[in-house]
Protein backbone atom coordinates (compact mmCIF):
# COMPACT_ATOMS: atom_id res chain seq x y z
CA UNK A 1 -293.46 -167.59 -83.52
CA UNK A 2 -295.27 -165.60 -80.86
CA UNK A 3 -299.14 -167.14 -80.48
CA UNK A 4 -301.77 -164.34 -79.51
CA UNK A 5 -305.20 -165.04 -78.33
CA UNK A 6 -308.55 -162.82 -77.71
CA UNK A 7 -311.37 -164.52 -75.02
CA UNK A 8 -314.29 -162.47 -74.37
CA UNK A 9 -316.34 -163.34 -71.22
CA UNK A 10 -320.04 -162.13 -70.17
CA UNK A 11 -321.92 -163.03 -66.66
CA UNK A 12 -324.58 -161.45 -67.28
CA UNK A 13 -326.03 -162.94 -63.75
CA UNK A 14 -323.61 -160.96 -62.24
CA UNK A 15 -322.60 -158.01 -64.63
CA UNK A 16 -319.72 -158.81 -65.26
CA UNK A 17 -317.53 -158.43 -68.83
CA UNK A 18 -314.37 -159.36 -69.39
CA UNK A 19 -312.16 -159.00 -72.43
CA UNK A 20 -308.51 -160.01 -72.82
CA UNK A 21 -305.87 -160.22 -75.43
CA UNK A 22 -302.75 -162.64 -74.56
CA UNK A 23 -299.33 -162.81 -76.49
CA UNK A 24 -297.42 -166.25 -75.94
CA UNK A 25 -293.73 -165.65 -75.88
CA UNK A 26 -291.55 -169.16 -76.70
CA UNK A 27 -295.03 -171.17 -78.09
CA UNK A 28 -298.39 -170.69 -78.09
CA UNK A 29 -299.09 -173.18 -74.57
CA UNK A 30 -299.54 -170.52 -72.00
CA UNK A 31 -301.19 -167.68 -74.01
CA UNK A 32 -303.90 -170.22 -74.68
CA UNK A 33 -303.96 -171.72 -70.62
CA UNK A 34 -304.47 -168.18 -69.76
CA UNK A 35 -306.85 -167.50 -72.09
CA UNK A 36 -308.63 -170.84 -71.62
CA UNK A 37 -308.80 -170.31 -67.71
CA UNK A 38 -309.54 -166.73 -67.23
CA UNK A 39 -312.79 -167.11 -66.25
CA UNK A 40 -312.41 -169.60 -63.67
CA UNK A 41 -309.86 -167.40 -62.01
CA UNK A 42 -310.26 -164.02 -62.75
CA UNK A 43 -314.13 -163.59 -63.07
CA UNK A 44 -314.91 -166.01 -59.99
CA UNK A 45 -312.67 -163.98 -57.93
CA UNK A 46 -314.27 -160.45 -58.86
CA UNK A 47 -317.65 -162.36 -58.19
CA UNK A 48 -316.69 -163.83 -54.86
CA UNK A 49 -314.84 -160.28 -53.52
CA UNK A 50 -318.63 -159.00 -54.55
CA UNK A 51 -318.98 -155.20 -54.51
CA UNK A 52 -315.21 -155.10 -52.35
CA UNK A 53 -312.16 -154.76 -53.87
CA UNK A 54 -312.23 -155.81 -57.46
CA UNK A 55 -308.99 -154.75 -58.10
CA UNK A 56 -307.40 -157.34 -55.64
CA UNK A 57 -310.01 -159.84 -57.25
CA UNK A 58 -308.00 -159.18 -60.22
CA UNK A 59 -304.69 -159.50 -58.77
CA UNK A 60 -305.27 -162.88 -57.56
CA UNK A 61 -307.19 -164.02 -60.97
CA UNK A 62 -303.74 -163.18 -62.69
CA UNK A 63 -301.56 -165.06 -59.55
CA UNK A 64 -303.79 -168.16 -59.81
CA UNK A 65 -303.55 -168.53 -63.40
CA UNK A 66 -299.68 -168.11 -63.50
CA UNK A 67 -299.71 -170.48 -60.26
CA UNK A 68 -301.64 -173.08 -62.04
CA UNK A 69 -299.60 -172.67 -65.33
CA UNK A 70 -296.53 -173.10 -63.49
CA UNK A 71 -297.61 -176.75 -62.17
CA UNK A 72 -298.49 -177.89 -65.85
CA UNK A 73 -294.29 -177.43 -66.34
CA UNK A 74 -294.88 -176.60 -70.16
CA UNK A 75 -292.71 -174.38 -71.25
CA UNK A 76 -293.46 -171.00 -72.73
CA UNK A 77 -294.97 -167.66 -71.42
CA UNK A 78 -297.29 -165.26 -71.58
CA UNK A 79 -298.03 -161.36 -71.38
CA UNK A 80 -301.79 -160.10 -71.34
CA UNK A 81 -303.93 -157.64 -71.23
CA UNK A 82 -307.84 -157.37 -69.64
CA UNK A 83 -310.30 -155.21 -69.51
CA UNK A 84 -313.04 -156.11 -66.86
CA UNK A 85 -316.20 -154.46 -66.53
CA UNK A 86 -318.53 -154.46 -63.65
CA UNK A 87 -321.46 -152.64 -62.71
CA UNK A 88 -320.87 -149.22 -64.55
CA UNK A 89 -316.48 -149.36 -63.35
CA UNK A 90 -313.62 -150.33 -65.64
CA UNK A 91 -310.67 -151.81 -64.38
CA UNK A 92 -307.89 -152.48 -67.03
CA UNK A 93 -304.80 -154.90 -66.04
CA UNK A 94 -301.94 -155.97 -67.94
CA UNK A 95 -299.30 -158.69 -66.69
CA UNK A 96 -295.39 -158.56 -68.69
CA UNK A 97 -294.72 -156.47 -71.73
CA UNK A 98 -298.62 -155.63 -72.73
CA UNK A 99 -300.00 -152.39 -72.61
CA UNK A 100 -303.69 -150.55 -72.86
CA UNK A 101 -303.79 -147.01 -74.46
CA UNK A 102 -307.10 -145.42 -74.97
CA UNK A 103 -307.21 -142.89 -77.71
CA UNK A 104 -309.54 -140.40 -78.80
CA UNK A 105 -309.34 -137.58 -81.39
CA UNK A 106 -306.61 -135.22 -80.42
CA UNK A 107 -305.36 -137.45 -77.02
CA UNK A 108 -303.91 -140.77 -75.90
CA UNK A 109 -303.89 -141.51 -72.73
CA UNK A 110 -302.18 -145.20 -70.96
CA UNK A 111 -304.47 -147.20 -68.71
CA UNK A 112 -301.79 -149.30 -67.70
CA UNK A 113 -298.28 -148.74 -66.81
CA UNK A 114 -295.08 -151.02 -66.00
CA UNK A 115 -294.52 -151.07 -62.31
């Protein structure tokens, strides 16, 4: 059975929100070491890059987490979603099969996108 996780994470020192859903494919183990480490990784790399490119700061949050995942040797995986918010500007990521549609009255619109 697939495991799926929410974490919510505020800094209010720095502004900084973060929301994320995770779905564990093959056990529940790396939906919840994601979800369990996403602030280390993804929110101190936005706050290190400071004002620069948060984007990238995301990028690497997701590459560290599957990096340290990977040298647990557990088995499992997992797909996510986050939504990080930062000084006024949302930036919405998704790693695997996940996906973040905003919809509103008469539209839908993706915000992320399988690349």
């Amino acid at each position: 059975m697939e495991k799926k996780k929410a974490a919510i994470y505020i800094d209010d020192e720095h502004d900084v929100f973060l929301f994320g859903v995770f779905d564990g494919h093959g056990g529940a183990k790396a939906a919840e070491f994601a979800a369990n480490n996403i602030e280390k990784n993804i929110l101190d790399e936005v706050i290190m890059s400071g004002e620069d490119d948060v984007d990238e700061a995301v990028k690497c949050g997701y590459l560290n987490i599957d990096s340290d995942f990977m040298k647990k040797d557990l088995p499992g995986s997992s797909c996510c979603v986050t939504t990080l918010i930062r000084n006024g500007n949302l930036v919405v990521s998704n790693a695997g099969d996940c996906r973040a549609v905003i919809s509103g009255g008469e539209f839908d619109e993706a915000l992320t996108s399988y690349l």
